[in-house]
C-alpha atoms as a PDB file:
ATOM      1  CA  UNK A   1     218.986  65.002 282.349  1.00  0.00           C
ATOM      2  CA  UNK A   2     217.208  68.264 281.334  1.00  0.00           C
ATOM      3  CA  UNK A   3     217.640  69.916 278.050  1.00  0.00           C
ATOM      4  CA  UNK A   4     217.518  73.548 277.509  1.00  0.00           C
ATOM      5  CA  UNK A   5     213.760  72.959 275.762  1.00  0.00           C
ATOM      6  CA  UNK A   6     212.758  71.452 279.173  1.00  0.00           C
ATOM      7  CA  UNK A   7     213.833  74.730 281.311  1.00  0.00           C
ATOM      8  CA  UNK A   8     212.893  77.455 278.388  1.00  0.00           C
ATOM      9  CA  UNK A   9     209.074  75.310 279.311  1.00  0.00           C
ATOM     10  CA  UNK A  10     209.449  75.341 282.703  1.00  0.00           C
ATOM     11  CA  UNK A  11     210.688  78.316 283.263  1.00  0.00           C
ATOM     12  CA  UNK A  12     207.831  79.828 280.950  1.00  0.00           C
ATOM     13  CA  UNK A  13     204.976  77.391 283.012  1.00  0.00           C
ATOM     14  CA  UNK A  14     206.525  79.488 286.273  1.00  0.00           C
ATOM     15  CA  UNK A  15     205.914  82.810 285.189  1.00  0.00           C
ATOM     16  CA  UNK A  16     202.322  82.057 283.871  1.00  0.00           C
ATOM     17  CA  UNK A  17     201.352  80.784 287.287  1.00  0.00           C
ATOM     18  CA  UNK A  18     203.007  83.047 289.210  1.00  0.00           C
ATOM     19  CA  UNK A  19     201.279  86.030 286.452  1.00  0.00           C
ATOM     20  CA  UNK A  20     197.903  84.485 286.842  1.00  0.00           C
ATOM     21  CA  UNK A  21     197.717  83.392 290.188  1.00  0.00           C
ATOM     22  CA  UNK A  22     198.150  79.672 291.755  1.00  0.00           C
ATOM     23  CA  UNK A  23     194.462  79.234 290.973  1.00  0.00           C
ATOM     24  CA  UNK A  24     194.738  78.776 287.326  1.00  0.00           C
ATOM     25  CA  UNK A  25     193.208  75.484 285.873  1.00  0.00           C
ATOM     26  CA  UNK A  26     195.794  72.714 283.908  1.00  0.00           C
ATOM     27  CA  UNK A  27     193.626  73.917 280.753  1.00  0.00           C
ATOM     28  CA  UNK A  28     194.578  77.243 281.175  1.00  0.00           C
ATOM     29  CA  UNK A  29     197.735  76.806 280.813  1.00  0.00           C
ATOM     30  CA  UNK A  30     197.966  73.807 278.340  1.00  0.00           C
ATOM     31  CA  UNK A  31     196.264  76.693 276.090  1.00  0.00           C
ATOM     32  CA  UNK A  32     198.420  79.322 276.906  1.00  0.00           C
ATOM     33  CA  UNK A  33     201.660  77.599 276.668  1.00  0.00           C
ATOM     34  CA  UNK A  34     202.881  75.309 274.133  1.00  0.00           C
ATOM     35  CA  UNK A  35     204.146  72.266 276.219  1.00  0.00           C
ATOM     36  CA  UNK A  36     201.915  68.967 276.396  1.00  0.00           C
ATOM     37  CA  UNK A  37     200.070  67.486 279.540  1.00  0.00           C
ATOM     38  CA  UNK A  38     203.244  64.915 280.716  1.00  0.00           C
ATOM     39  CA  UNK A  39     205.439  67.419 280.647  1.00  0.00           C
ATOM     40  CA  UNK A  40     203.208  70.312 282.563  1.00  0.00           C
ATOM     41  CA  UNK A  41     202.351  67.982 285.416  1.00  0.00           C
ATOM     42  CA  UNK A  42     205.928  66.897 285.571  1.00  0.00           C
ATOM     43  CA  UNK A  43     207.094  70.809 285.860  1.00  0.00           C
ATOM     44  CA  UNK A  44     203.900  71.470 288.243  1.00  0.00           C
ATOM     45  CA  UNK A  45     205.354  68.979 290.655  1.00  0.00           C
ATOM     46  CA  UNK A  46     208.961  69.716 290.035  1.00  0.00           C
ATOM     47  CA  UNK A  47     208.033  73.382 290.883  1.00  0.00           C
ATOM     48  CA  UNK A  48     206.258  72.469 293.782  1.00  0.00           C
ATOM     49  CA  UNK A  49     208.891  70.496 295.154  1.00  0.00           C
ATOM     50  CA  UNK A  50     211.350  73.583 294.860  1.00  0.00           C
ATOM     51  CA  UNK A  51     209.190  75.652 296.803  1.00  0.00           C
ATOM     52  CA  UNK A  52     208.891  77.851 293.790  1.00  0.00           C
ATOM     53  CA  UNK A  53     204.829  77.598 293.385  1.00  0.00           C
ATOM     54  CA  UNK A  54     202.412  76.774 295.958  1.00  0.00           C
END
Protein backbone atom coordinates (compact mmCIF):
# COMPACT_ATOMS: atom_id res chain seq x y z
CA UNK A 1 0.00 0.00 0.00
CA UNK A 2 1.07 3.60 -0.87
CA UNK A 3 1.12 6.38 1.57
CA UNK A 4 0.42 9.89 0.74
CA UNK A 5 4.53 10.59 1.14
CA UNK A 6 4.93 7.96 -1.66
CA UNK A 7 2.50 9.89 -4.27
CA UNK A 8 3.44 13.68 -3.00
CA UNK A 9 7.29 11.88 -4.41
CA UNK A 10 6.02 10.46 -7.24
CA UNK A 11 3.94 12.74 -8.32
CA UNK A 12 6.82 15.44 -7.83
CA UNK A 13 9.54 12.78 -9.79
CA UNK A 14 6.67 13.11 -12.81
CA UNK A 15 6.66 16.64 -13.23
CA UNK A 16 10.54 16.99 -13.08
CA UNK A 17 10.85 14.56 -15.96
CA UNK A 18 8.20 15.58 -17.83
CA UNK A 19 9.77 19.64 -17.07
CA UNK A 20 13.19 18.55 -18.06
CA UNK A 21 12.75 16.21 -20.66
CA UNK A 22 12.90 12.15 -20.59
CA UNK A 23 16.64 12.58 -21.05
CA UNK A 24 17.49 13.63 -17.63
CA UNK A 25 20.17 11.47 -15.76
CA UNK A 26 19.03 9.44 -12.19
CA UNK A 27 21.58 12.11 -10.62
CA UNK A 28 19.71 14.81 -11.80
CA UNK A 29 17.00 14.14 -10.22
CA UNK A 30 18.24 12.43 -6.96
CA UNK A 31 19.67 16.18 -6.60
CA UNK A 32 16.76 17.92 -7.45
CA UNK A 33 14.28 16.03 -5.51
CA UNK A 34 14.43 14.85 -2.08
CA UNK A 35 13.50 11.08 -2.40
CA UNK A 36 16.38 8.33 -2.20
CA UNK A 37 17.63 5.95 -5.08
CA UNK A 38 15.04 2.72 -4.09
CA UNK A 39 12.37 4.71 -4.12
CA UNK A 40 13.16 6.83 -7.58
CA UNK A 41 13.79 3.67 -9.55
CA UNK A 42 10.73 2.14 -8.05
CA UNK A 43 8.54 5.39 -9.25
CA UNK A 44 10.68 5.43 -12.67
CA UNK A 45 9.33 2.00 -13.40
CA UNK A 46 5.97 2.43 -11.84
CA UNK A 47 5.63 5.51 -14.18
CA UNK A 48 6.73 3.73 -17.01
CA UNK A 49 4.44 1.03 -16.59
CA UNK A 50 1.43 3.60 -16.54
CA UNK A 51 2.37 4.96 -19.70
CA UNK A 52 2.88 8.22 -17.95
CA UNK A 53 6.82 8.71 -18.94
CA UNK A 54 8.58 7.23 -21.74
Amino acid sequence: MQDRKYQKKKALVEKFVKKHGRVVDHSVILNSVDVDYDTLMRILAELRAEGRIS
